[in-house]
Protein backbone atom coordinates (compact mmCIF):
# COMPACT_ATOMS: atom_id res chain seq x y z
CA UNK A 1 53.97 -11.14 -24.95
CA UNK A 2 52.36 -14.75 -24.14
CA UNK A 3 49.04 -15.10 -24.85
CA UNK A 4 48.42 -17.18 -21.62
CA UNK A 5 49.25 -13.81 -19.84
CA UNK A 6 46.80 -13.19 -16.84
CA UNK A 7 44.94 -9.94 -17.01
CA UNK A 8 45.92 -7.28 -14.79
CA UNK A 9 43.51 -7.46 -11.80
CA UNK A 10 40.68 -5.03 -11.60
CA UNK A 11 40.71 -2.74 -8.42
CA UNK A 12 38.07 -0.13 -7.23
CA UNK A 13 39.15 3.35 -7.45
CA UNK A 14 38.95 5.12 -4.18
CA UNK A 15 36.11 7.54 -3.76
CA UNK A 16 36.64 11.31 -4.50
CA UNK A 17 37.35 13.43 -1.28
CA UNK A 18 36.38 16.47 0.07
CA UNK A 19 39.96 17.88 0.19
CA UNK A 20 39.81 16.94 -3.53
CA UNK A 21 36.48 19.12 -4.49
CA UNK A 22 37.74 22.05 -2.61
CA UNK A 23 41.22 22.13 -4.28
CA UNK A 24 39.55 21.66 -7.49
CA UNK A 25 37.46 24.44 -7.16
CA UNK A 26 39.88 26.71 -5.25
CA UNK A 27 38.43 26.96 -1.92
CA UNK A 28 39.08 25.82 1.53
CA UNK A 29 37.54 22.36 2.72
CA UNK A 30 36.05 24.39 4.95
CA UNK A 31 34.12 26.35 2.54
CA UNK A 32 33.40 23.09 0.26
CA UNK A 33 31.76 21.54 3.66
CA UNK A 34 29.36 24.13 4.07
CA UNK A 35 28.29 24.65 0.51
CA UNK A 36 27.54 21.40 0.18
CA UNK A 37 25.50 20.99 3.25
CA UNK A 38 23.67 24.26 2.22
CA UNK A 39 25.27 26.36 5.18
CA UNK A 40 27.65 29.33 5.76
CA UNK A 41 27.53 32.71 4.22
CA UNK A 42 28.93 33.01 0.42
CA UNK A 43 27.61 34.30 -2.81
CA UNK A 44 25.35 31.68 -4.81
CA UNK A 45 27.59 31.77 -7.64
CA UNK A 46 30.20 30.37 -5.08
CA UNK A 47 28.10 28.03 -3.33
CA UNK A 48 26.94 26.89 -7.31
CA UNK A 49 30.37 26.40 -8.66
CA UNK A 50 31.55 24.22 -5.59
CA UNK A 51 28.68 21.64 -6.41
CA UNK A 52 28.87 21.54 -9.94
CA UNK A 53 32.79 20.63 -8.72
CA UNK A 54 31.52 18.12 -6.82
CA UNK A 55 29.20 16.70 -9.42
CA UNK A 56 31.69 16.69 -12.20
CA UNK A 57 33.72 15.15 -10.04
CA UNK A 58 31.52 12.39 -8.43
CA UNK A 59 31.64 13.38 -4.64
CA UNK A 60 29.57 11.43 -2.54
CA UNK A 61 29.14 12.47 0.44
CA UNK A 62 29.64 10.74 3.68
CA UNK A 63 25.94 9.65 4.97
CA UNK A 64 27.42 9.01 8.26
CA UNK A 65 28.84 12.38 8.65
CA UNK A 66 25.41 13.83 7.13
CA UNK A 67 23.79 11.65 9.98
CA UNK A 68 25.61 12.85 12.91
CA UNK A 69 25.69 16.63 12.16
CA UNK A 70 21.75 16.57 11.25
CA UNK A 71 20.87 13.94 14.02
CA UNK A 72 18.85 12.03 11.42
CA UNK A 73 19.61 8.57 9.91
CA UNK A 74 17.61 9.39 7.11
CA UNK A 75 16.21 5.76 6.80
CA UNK A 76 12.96 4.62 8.11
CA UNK A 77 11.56 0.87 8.66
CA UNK A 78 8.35 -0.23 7.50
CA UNK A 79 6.75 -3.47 9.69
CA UNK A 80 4.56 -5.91 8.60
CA UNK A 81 3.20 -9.45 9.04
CA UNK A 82 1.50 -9.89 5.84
CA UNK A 83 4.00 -12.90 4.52
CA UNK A 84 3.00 -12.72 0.52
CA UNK A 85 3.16 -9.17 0.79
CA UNK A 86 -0.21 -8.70 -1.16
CA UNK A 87 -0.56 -5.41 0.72
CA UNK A 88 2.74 -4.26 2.07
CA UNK A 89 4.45 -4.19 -1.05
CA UNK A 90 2.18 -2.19 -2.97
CA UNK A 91 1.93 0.25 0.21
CA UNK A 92 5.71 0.20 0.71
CA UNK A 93 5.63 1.67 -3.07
CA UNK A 94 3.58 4.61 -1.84
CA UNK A 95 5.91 4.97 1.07
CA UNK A 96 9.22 4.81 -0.97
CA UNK A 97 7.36 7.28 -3.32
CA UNK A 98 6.68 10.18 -0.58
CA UNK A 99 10.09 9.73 0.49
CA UNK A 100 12.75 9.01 -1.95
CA UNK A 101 12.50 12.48 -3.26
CA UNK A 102 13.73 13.82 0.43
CA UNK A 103 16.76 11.35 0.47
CA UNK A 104 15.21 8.50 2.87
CA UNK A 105 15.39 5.05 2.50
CA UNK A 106 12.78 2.42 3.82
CA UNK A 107 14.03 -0.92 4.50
CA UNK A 108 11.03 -3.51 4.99
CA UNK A 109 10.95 -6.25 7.81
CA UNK A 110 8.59 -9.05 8.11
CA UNK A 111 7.49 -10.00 11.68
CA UNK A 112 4.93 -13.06 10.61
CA UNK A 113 2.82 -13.59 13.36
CA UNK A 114 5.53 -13.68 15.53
CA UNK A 115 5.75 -11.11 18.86
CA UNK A 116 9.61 -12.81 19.18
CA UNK A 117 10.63 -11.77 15.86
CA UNK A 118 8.90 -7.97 15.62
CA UNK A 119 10.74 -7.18 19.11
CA UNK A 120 14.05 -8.25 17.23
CA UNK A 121 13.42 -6.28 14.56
CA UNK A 122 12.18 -3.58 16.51
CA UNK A 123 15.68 -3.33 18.24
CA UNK A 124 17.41 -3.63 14.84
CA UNK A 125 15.77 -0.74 13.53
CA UNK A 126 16.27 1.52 17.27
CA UNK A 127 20.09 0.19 16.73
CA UNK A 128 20.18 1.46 13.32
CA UNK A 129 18.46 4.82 14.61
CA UNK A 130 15.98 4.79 11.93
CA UNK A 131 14.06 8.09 11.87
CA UNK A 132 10.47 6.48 12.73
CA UNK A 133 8.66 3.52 11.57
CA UNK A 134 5.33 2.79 9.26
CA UNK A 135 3.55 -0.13 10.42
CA UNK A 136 1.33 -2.33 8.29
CA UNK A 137 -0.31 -5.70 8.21
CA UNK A 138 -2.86 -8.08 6.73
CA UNK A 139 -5.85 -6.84 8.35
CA UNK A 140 -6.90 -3.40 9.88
CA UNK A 141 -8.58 -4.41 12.99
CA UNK A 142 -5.73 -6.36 14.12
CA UNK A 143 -2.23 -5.21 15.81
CA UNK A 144 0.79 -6.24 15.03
CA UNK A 145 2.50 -8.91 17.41
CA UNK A 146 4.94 -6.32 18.70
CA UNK A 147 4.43 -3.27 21.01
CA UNK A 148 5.00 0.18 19.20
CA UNK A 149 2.88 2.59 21.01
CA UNK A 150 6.14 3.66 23.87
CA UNK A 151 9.13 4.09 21.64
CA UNK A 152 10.84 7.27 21.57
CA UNK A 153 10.41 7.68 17.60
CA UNK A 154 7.46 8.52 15.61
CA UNK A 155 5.37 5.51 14.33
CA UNK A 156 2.08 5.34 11.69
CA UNK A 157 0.08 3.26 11.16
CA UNK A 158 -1.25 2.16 7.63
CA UNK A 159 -3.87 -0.63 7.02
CA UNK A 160 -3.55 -1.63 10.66
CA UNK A 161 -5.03 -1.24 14.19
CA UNK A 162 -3.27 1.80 15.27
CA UNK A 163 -2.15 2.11 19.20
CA UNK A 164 -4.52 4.62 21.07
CA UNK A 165 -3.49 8.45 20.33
CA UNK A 166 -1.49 7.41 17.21
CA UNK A 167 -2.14 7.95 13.65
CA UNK A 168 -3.42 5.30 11.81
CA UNK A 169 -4.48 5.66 8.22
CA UNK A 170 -7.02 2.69 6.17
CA UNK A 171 -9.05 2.60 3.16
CA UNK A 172 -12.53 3.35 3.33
CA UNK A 173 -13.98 0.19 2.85
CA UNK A 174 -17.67 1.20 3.70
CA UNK A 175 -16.82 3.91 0.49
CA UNK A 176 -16.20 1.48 -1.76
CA UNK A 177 -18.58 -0.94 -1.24
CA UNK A 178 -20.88 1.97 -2.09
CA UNK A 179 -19.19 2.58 -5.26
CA UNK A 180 -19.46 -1.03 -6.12
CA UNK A 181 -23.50 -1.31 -5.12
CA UNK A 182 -23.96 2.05 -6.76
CA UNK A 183 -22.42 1.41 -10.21
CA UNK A 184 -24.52 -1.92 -10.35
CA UNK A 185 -27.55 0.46 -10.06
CA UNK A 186 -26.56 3.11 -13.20
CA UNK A 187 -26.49 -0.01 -14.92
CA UNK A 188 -30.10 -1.29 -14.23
CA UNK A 189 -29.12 -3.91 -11.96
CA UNK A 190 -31.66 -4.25 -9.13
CA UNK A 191 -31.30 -7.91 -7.54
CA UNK A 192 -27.98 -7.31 -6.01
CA UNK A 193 -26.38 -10.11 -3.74
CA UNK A 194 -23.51 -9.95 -1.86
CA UNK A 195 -20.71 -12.70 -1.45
CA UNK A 196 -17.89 -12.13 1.29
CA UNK A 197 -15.30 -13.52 3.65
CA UNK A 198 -15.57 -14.22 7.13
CA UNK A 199 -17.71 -12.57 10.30
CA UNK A 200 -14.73 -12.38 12.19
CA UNK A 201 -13.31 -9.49 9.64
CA UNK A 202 -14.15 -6.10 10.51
CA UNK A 203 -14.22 -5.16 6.46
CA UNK A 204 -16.96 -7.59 5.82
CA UNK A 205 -19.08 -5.86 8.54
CA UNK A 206 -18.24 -2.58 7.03
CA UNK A 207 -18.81 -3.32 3.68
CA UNK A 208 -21.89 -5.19 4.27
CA UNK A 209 -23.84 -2.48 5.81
CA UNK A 210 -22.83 -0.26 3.00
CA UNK A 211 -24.37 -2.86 0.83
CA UNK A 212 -27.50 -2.92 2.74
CA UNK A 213 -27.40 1.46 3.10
CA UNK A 214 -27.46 1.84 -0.56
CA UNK A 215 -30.57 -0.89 -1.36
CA UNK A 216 -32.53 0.66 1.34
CA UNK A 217 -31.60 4.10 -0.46
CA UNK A 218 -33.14 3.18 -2.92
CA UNK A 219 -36.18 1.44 -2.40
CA UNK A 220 -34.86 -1.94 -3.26
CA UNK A 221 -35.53 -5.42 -1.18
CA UNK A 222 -32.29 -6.44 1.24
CA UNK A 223 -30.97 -9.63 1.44
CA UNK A 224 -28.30 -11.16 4.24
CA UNK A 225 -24.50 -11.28 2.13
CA UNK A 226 -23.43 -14.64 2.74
CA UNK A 227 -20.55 -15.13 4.80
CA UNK A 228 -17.83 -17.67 4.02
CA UNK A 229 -13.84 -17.87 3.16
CA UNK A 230 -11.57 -15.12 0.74
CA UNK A 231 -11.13 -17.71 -1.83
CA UNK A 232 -12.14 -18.78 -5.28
CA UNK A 233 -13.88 -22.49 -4.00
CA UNK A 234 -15.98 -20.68 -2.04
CA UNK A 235 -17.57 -18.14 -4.45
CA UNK A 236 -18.43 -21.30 -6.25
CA UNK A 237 -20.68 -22.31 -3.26
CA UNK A 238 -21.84 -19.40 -3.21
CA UNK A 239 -23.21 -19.71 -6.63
CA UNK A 240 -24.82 -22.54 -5.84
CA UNK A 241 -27.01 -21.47 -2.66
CA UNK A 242 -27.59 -18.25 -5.05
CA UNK A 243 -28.50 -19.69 -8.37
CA UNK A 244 -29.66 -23.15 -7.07
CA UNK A 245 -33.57 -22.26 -6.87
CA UNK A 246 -35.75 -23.19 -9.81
CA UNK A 247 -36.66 -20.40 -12.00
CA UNK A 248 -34.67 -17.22 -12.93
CA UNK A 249 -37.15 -14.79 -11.50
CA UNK A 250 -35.22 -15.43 -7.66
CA UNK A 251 -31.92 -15.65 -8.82
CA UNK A 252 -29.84 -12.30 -8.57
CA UNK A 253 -28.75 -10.04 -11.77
CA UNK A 254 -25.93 -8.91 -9.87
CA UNK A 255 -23.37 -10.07 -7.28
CA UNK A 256 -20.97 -7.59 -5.35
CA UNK A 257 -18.04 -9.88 -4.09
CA UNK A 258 -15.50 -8.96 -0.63
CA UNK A 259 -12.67 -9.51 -3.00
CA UNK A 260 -11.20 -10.68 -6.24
CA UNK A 261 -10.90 -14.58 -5.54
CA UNK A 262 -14.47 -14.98 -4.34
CA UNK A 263 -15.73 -13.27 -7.66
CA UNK A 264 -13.35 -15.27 -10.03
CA UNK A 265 -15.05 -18.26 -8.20
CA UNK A 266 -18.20 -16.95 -8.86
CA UNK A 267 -17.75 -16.07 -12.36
CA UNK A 268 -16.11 -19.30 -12.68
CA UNK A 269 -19.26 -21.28 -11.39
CA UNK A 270 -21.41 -19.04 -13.43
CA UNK A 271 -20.33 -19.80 -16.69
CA UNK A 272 -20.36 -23.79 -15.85
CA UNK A 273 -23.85 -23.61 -15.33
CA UNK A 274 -24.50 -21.49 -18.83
CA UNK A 275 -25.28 -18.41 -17.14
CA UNK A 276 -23.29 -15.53 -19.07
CA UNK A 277 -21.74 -12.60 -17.22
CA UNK A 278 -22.35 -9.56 -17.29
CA UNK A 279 -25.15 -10.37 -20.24
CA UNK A 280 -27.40 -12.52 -17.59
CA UNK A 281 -25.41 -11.37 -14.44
CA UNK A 282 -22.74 -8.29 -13.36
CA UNK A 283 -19.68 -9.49 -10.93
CA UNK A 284 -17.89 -6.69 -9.56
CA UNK A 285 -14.67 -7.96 -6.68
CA UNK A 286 -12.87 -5.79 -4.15
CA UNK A 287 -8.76 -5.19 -3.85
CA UNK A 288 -8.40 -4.54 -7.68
CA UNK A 289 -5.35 -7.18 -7.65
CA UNK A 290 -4.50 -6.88 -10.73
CA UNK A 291 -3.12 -10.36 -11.50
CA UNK A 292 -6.65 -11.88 -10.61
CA UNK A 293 -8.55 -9.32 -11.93
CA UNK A 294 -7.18 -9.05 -15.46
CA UNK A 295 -6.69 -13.02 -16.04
CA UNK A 296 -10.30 -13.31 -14.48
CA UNK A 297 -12.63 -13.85 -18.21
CA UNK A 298 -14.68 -11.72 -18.32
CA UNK A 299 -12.00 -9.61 -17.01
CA UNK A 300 -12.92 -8.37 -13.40
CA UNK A 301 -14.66 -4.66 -12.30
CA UNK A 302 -12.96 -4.66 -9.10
CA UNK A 303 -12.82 -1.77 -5.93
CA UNK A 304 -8.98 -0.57 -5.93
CA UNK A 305 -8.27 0.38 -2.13
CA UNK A 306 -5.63 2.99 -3.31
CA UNK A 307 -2.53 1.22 -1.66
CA UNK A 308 0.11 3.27 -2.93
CA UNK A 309 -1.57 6.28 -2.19
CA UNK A 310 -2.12 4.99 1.17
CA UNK A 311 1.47 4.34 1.72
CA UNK A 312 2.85 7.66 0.30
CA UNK A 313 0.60 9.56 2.92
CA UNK A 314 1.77 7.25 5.95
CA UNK A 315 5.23 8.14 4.21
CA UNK A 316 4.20 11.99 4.46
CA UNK A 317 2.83 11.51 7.87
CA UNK A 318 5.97 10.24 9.16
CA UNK A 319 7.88 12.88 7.82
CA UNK A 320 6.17 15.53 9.49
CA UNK A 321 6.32 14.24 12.59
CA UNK A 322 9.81 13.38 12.23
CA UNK A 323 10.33 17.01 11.11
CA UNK A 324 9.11 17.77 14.83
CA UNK A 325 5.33 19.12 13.53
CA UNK A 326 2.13 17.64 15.43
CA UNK A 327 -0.01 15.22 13.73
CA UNK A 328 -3.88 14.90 15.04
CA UNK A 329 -4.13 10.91 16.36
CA UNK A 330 -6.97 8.25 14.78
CA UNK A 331 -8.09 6.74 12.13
CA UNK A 332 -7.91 8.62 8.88
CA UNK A 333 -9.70 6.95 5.99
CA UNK A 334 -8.78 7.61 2.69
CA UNK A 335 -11.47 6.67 -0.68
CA UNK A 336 -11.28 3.98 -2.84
CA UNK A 337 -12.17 3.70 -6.64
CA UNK A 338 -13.63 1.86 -8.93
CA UNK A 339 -11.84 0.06 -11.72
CA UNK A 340 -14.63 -0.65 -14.24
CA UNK A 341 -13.87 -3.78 -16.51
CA UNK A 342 -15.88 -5.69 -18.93
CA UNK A 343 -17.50 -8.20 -15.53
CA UNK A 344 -20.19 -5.14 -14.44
CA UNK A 345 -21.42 -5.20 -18.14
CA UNK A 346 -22.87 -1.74 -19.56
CA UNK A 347 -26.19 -0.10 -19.35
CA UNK A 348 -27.49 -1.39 -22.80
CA UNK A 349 -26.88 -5.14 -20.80
């Protein structure tokens, strides 16, 4: 034989039937069909037997054919204009996670900022007849640029401004900038300050007046947060307006930050001006992002808004009302938690 010979080409085999599963196990097609689609009348050894057949033999079935004679695609979309997918990607995990396990698929589309491209997407998803869509953004008191609220499928809403009479679900932000003020507190902090983004967020409203709640709770002096951009350079100014005064008597033991870049900044500036955290001062961020918050030194106490578990109850939501049963509409808001790492300090500091 040469031994320039080409190799015999390699060539898919074709998939199994369901002529083939019924011969093998000795029924009609007929009765294979409806065993496998958990219908018609037969003992549960039968019905058993067929799809261990099936299984042994590798039978897929056809999804189209499961489509049409359930009148359900089994696939839902999931919409969202946050580009770096900083919060859509852990919520689609949640969502993939409440519905896997039923046999749906999620396929994710990004609409930017863009009203031309979510109506094109939109359509895609009607033409694919996807079973209902989650919707999800960068913000929650925004919508996204498309119109949702008069299609004839279900829609939720997760970590964005839900239409009126639709559910919508978000993280309690007000919730965990309690349990951010509050652990500061057990650990004998009582000259709290608060860094955060910009007035135009509803979040930093929110979690502000938590702020303020819990110091007035407890006796303790309340100063304004101050108000800037969700970014590392500006925690640093922040440190300087805070820690600029002469004397440590005004300068805060604490700082509660509206998210994970703002505190690196501020730990950051701290440590270039020789002030050691948590020792002299206790940082605690919000989003728990974990690639910030563990490279942050110390590394970062940060509020975890619970994406995934946010997602997996849109994903649950959307399922039941899919499966015909009536959801309440509004806003449900669902707790945070606190991730406690080495920037909060401990109650001996």
């Amino acid at each position: 034989m040469p031994s320039d010979a080409e190799p015999a080409p390699v060539s898919a085999k074709p998939p199994v039937t369901l002529r083939e599963v019924a011969a093998a196990a000795g029924v009609s097609v007929a009765t294979a069909s409806k065993a496998l689609n958990g219908q018609g009348r037969m003992t549960a050894e039968t019905r058993e037997r067929i799809r261990e057949t099936a299984r042994l033999l590798g039978f897929r079935p056809n999804s189209l054919a499961q489509s049409l004679l359930r009148k359900r695609s089994f696939t839902v979309g999931l919409l969202t204009n946050d580009t770096y997918g900083r919060f859509s990607l852990p919520l689609m995990a949640g969502v993939s996670d409440a519905l896997v396990d039923k046999g749906v698929s999620v396929f994710l589309c990004n609409v930017e900022d863009d009203p031309r491209l979510g109506q094109l997407h939109v359509e895609a998803m009607l033409d694919k007849r996807v079973d209902g869509i989650v919707a999800t953004g960068k913000r929650i008191d925004r919508h996204l640029p498309v119109d949702l609220s008069n299609l004839r499928i279900p829609v939720v809403y997760a970590f964005t401004q839900p239409d009126p009479g639709a559910v919508g679900l978000v993280s309690d932000d007000a919730g965990g900038a309690r349990l951010a003020v509050e652990q500061f507190l057990r650990l004998g902090r009582r000259r709290i300050a608060h860094v955060s983004g910009p007035a135009s967020f509803a979040v930093v409203h929110a979690r502000a007046e938590a702020y303020r709640d819990v110091l007035r709770e407890n006796g303790l002096p309340t100063a304004e947060p101050l108000l800037g951009a969700w970014s590392e350079a500006w925690g640093r100014d922040a440190v300087a307006r805070l820690f600029g005064k002469a004397g440590r008597e005004g300068w805060p033991d604490a700082v509660f930050c509206g998210n994970d870049q703002i505190a690196r900044g501020v730990i950051d500036a701290l440590r270039e001006r020789g002030i050691r955290v948590p020792e002299d001062v206790g940082v605690i961020g919000f989003d728990n992002w974990e690639i910030v918050a563990e490279a942050t030194r110390p590394p970062l106490t940060s509020i975890d808004m619970n994406l995934a578990s946010l997602g997996r109850e849109a994903g649950l939501a959307l399922l039941s009302l899919v499966d015909g049963q009536p959801a309440a509409p509004g806003i449900r808001k669902l707790p945070c938690r606190l991730v406690v790492r080495q920037s909060c300090g401990s109650p001996s500091q």
